[in-house]
N, C-alpha and C. Protein backbone atom coordinates (compact mmCIF):
# COMPACT_ATOMS: atom_id res chain seq x y z
N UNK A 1 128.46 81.79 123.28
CA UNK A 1 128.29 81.27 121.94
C UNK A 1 126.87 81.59 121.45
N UNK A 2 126.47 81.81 120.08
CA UNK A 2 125.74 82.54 119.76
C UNK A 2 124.74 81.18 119.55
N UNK A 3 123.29 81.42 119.44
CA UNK A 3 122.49 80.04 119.21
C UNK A 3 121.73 80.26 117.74
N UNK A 4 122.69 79.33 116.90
CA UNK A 4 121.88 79.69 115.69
C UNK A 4 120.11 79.33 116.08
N UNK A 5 120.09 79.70 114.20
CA UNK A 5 118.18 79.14 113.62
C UNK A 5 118.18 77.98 113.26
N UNK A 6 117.19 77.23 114.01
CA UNK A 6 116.73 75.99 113.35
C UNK A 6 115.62 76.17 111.97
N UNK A 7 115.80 75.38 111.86
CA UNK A 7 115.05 75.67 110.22
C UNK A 7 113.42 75.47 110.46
N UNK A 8 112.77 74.75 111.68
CA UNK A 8 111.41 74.65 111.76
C UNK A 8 111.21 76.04 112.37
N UNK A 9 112.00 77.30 112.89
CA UNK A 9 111.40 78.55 112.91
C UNK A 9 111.55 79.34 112.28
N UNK A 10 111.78 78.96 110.56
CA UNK A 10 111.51 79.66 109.63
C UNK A 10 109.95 79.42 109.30
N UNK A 11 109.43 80.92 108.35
CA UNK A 11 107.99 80.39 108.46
C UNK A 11 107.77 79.98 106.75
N UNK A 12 107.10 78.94 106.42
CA UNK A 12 106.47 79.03 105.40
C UNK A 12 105.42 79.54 104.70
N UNK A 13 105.98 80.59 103.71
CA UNK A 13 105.28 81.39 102.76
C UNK A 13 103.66 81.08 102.12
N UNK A 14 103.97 79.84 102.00
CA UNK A 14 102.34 78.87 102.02
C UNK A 14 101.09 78.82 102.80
N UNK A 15 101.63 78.91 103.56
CA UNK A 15 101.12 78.71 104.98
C UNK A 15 100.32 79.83 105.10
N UNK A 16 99.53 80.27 104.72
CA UNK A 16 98.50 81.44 105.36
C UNK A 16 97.01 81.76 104.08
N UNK A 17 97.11 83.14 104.11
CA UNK A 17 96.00 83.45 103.89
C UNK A 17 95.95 85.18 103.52
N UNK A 18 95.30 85.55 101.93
CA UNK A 18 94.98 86.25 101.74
C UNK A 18 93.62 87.22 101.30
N UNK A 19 92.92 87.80 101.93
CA UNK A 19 91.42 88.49 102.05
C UNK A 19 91.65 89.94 101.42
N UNK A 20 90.51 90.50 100.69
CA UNK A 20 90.16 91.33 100.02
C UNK A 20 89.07 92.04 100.46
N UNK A 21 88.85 93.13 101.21
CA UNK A 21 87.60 94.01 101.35
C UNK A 21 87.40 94.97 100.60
N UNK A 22 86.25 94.94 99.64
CA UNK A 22 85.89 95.80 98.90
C UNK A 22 84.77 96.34 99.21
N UNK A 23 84.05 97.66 99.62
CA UNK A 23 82.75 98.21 99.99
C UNK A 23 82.16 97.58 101.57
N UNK A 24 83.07 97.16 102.56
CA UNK A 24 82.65 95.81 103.27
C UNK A 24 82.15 93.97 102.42
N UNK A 25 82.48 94.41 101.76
CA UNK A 25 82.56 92.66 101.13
C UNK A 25 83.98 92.31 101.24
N UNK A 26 84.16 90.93 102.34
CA UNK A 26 85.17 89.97 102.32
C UNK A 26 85.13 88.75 101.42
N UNK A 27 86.24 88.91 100.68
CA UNK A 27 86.78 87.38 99.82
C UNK A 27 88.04 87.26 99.74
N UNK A 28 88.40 85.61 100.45
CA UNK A 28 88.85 85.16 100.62
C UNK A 28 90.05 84.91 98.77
N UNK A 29 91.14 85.67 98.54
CA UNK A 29 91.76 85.75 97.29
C UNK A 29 92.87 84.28 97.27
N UNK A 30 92.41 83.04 97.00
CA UNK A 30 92.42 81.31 96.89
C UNK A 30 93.60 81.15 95.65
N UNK A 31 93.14 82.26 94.44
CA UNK A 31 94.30 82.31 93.76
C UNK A 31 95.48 82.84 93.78
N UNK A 32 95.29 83.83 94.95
CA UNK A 32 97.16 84.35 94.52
C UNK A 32 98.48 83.57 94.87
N UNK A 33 99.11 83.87 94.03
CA UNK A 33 100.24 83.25 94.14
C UNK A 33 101.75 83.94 94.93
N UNK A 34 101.46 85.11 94.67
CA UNK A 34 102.39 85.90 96.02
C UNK A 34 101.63 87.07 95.90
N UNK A 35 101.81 87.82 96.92
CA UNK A 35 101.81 88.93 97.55
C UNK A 35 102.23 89.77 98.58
N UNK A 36 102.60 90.91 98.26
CA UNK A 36 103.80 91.93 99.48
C UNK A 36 103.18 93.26 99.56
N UNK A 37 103.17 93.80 100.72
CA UNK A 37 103.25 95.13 101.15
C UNK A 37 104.51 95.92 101.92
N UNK A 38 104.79 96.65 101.44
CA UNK A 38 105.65 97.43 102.12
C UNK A 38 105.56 98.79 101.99
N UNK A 39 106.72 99.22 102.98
CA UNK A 39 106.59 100.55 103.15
C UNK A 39 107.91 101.44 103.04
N UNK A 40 108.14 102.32 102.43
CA UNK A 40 109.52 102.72 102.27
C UNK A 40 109.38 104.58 103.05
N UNK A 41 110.62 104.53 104.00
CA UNK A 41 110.60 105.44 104.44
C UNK A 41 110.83 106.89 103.66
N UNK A 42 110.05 108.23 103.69
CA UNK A 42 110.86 109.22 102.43
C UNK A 42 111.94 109.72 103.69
N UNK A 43 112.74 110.22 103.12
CA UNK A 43 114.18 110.90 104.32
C UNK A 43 114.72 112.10 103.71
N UNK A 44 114.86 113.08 104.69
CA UNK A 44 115.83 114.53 103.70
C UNK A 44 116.90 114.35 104.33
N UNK A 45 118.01 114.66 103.51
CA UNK A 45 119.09 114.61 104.32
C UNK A 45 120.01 116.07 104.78
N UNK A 46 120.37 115.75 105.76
CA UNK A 46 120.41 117.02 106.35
C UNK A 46 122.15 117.18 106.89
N UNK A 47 122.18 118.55 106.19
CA UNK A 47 123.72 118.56 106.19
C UNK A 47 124.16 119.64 107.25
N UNK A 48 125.41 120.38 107.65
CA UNK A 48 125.83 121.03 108.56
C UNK A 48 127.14 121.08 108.55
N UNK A 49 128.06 122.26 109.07
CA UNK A 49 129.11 122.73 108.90
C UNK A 49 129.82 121.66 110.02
N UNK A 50 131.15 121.45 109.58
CA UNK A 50 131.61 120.59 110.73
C UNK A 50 131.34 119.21 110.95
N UNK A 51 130.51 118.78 110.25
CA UNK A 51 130.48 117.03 110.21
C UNK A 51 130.74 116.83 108.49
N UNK A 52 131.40 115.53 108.71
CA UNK A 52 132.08 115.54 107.73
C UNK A 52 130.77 114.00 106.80
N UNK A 53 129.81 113.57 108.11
CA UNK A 53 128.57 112.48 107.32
C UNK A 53 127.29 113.58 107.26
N UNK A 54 126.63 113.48 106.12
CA UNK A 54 125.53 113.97 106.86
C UNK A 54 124.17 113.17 107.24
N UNK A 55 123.73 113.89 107.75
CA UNK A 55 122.13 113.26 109.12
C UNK A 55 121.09 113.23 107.89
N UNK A 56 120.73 112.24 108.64
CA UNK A 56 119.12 111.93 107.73
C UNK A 56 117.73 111.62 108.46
N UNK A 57 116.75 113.24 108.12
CA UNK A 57 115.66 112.89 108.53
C UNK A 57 114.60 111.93 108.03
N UNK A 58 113.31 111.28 108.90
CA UNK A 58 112.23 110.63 108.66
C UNK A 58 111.43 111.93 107.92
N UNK A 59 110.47 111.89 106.81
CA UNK A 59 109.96 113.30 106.97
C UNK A 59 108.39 112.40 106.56
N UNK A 60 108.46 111.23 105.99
CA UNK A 60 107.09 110.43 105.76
C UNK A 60 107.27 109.17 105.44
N UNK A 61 106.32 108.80 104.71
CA UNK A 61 105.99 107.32 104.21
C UNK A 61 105.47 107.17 103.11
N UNK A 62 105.98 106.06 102.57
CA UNK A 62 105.09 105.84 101.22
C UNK A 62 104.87 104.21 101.33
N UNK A 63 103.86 103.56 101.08
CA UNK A 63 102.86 102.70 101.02
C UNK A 63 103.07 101.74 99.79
N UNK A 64 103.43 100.56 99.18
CA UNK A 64 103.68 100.13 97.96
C UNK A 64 103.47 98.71 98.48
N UNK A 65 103.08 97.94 96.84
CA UNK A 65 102.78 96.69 97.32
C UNK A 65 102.20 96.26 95.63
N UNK A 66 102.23 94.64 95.73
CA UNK A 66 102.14 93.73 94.80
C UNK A 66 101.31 92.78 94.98
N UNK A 67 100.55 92.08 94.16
CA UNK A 67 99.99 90.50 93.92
C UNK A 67 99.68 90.26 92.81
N UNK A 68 100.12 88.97 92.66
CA UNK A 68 100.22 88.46 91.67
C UNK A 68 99.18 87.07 91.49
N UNK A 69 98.14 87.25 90.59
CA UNK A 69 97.01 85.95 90.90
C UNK A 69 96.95 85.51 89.67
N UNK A 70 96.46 84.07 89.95
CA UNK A 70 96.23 83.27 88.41
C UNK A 70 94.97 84.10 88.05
N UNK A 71 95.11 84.24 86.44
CA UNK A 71 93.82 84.87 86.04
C UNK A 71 93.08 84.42 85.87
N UNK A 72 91.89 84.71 86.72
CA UNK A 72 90.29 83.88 87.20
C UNK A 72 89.55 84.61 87.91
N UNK A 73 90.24 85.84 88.56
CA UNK A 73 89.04 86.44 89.21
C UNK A 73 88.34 87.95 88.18
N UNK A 74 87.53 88.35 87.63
CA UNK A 74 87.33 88.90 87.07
C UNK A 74 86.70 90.41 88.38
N UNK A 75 86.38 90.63 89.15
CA UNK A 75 86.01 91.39 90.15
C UNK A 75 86.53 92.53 90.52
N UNK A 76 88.13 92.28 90.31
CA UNK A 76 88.86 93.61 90.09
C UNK A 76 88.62 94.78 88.79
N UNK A 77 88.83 93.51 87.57
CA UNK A 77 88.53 94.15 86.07
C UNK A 77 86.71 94.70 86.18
N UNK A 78 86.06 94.22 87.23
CA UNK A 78 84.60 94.75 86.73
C UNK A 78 84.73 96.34 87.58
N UNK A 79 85.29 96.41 88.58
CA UNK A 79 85.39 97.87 89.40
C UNK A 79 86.36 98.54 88.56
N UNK A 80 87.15 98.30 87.81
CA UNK A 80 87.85 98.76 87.09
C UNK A 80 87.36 99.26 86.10
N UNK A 81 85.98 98.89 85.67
CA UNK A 81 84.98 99.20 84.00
C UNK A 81 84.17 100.28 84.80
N UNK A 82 83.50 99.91 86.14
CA UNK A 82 83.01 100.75 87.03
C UNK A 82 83.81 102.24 87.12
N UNK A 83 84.68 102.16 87.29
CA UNK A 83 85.06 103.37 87.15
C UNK A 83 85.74 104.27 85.72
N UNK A 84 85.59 103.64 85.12
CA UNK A 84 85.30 104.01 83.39
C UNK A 84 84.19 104.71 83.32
N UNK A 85 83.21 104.00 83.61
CA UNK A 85 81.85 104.41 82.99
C UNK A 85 81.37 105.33 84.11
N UNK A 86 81.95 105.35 85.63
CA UNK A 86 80.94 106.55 86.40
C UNK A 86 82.21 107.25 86.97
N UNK A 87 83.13 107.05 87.20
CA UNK A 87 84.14 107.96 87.73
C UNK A 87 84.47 107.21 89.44
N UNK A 88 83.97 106.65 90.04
CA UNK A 88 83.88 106.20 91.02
C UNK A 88 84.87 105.30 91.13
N UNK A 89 86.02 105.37 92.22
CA UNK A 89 86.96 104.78 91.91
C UNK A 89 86.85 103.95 93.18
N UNK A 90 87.77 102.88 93.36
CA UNK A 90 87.57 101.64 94.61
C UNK A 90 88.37 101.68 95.15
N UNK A 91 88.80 102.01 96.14
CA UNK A 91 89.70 101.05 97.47
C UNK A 91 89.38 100.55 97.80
N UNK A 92 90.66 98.92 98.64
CA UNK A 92 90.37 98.04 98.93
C UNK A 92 91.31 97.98 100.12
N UNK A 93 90.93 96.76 101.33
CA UNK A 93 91.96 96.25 102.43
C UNK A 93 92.28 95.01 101.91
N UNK A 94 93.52 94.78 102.03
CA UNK A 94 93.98 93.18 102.13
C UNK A 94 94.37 93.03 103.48
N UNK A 95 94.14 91.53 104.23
CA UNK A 95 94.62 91.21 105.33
C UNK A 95 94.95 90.14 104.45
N UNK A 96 96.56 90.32 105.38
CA UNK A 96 97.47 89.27 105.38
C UNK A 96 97.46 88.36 106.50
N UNK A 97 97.23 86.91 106.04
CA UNK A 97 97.24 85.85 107.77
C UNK A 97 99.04 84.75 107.25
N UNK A 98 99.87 85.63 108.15
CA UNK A 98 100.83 84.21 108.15
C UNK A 98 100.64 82.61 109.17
N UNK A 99 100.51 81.79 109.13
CA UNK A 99 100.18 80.80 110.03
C UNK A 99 101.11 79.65 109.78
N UNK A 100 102.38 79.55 110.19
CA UNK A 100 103.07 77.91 109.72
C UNK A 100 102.87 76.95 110.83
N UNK A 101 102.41 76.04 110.72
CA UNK A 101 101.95 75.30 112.20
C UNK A 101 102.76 74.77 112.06
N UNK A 102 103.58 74.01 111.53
CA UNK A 102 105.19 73.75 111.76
C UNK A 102 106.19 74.89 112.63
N UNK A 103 106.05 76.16 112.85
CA UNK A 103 106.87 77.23 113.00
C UNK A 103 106.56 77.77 114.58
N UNK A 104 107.63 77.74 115.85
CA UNK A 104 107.32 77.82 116.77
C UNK A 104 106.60 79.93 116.54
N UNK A 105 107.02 80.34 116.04
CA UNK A 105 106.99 81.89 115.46
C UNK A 105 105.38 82.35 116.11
N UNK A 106 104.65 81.42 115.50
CA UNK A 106 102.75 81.82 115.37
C UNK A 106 102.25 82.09 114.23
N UNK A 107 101.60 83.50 114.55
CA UNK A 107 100.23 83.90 113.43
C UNK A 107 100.60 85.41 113.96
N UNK A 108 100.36 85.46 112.39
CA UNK A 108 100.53 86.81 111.99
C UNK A 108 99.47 87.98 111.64
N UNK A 109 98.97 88.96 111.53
CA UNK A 109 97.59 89.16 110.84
C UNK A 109 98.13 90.44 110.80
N UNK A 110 97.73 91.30 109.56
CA UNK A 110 98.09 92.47 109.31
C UNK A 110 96.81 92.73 107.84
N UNK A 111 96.22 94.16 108.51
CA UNK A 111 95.49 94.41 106.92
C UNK A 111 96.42 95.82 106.67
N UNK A 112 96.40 95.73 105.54
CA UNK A 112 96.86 96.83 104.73
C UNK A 112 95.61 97.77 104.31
N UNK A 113 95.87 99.02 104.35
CA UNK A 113 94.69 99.62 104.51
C UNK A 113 94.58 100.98 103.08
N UNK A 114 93.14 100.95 102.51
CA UNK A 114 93.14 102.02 101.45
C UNK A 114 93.87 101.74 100.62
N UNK A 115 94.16 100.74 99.64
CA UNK A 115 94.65 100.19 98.33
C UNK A 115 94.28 100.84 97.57
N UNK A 116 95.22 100.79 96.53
CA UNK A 116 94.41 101.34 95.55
C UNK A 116 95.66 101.14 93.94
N UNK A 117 94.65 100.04 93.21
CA UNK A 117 95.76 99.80 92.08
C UNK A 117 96.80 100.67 91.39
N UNK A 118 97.50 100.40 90.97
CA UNK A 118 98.04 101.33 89.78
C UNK A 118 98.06 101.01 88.61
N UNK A 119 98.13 99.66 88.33
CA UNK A 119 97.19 99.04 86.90
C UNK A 119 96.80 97.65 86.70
N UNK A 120 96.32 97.52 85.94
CA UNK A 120 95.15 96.30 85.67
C UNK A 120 95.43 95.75 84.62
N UNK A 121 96.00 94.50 84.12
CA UNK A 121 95.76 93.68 82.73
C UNK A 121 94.69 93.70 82.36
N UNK A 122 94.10 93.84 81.28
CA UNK A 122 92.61 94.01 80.75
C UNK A 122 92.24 92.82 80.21
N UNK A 123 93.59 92.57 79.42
CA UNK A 123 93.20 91.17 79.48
C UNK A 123 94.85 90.37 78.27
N UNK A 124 94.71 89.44 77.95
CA UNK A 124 96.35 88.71 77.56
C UNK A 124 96.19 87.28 77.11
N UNK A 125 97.12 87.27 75.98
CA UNK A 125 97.56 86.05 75.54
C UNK A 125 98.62 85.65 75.65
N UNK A 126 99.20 83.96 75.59
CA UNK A 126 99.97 83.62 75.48
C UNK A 126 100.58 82.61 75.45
N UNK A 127 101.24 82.67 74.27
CA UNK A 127 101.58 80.96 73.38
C UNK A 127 102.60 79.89 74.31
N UNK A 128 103.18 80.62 75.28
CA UNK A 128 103.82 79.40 75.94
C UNK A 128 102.66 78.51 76.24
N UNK A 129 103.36 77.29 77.22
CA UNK A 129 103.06 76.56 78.07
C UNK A 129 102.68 77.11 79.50
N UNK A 130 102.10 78.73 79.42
CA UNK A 130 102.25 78.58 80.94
C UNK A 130 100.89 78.68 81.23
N UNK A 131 100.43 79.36 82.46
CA UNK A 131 99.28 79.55 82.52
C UNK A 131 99.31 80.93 83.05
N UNK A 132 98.20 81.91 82.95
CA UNK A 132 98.02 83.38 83.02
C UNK A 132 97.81 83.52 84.14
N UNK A 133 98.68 85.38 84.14
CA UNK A 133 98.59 85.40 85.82
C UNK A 133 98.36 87.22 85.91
N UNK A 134 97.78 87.73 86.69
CA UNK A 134 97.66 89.06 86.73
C UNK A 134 98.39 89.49 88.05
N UNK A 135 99.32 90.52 87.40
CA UNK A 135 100.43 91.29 88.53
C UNK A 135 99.75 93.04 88.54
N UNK A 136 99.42 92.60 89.83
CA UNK A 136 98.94 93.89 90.34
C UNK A 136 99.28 95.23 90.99
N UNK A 137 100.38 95.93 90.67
CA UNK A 137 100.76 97.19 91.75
C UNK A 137 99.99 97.88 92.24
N UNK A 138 100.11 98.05 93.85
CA UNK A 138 99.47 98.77 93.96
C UNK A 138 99.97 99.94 95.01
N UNK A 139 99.54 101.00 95.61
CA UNK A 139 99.90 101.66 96.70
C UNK A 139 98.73 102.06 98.13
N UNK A 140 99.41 101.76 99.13
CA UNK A 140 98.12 101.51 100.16
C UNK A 140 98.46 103.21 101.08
N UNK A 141 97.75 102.94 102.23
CA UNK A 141 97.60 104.09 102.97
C UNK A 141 98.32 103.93 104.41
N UNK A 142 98.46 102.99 105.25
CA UNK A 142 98.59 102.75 106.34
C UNK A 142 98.14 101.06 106.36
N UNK A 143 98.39 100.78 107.63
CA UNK A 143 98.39 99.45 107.94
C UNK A 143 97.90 99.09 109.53
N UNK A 144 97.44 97.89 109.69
CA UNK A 144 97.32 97.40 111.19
C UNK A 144 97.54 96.09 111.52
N UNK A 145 98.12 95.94 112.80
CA UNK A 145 98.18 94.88 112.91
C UNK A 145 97.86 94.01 114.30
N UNK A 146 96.72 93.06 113.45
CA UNK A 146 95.72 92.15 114.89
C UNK A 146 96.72 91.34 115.62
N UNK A 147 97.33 90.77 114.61
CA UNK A 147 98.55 90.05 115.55
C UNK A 147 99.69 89.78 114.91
N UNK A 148 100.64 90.17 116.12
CA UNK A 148 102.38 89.71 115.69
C UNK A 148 102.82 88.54 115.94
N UNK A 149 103.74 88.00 115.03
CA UNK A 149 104.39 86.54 115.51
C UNK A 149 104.94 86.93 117.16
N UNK A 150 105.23 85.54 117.79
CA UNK A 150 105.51 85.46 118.82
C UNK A 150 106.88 86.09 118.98
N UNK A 151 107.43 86.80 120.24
CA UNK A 151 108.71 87.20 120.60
C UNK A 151 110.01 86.55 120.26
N UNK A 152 110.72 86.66 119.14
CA UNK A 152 111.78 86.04 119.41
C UNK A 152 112.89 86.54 119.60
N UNK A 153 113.22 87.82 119.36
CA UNK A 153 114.52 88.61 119.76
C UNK A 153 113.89 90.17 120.35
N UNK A 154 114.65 90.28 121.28
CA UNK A 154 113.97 91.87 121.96
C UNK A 154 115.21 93.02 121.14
N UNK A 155 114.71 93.60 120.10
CA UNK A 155 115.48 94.42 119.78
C UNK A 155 115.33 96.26 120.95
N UNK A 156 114.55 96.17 121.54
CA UNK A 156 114.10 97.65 121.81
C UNK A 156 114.26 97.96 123.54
């Protein structure tokens, strides 16, 4: 019989921590409200006489990713004028910390490496009730990771 999931080893999304290195300067990013990195495999697909599916190669990677912060930090928009006025453009690392101390799982730590936006709100109004938020795309380079959650299924 199979052993389901208990629900305290799901992890909560809350629960952690997102950092910003720019030039070697770390800050701690207090406002965001989500953020994701991923990675999507590119594949050719590869065909041949006599099979009737065809095969699909790995041939690279591509790097993509999001955050979304209440608007308050102005630091992005100033490297962003920075490179208006001199050409000098910025990459950045984000490390991601998952931590649910409720969650038998652990801590997670992963930086994403060589960011680099794809655009910037300059700036925005708006008559609702809500409050302002800047959504950031961006595309990174590679990734590392200090630590994985704890073992819970051996796929390999």
């Amino acid at each position: 019989m199979a052993l389901g999931m208990n629900g305290l080893d799901a992890i909560n999304g809350k629960e952690g921590t997102l950092t910003v290195t720019v030039d070697g300067k770390v800050q701690e990013l207090g406002m965001c409200k989500t953020a994701s990195a991923k990675v999507e495999k590119i594949k050719k697909e590869i065909k041949s006489v006599g099979a009737r599916m065809n095969k699909h190669k790995t041939v690279g990677m591509n790097g993509t990713g999001e955050m979304v912060l209440h608007t308050m930090y102005p630091s992005f928009k100033k490297l962003l004028d920075e490179y208006l006025k001199t050409g000098k453009d910025f990459y950045f690392n984000l490390t991601f910390t998952n931590e649910d101390p409720a969650s038998p799982a652990g801590k997670q730590i992963v930086t994403v490496q060589n960011c680099l936006f794809d655009e910037v709100t300059l700036a925005e109004l708006n008559a609702d009730d809500e409050t302002l938020e800047d959504t950031l795309p961006f595309t990174h380079e590679g990734w590392a990771f200090a630590q994985h959650y704890n073992e819970g299924i051996n796929i390999t």
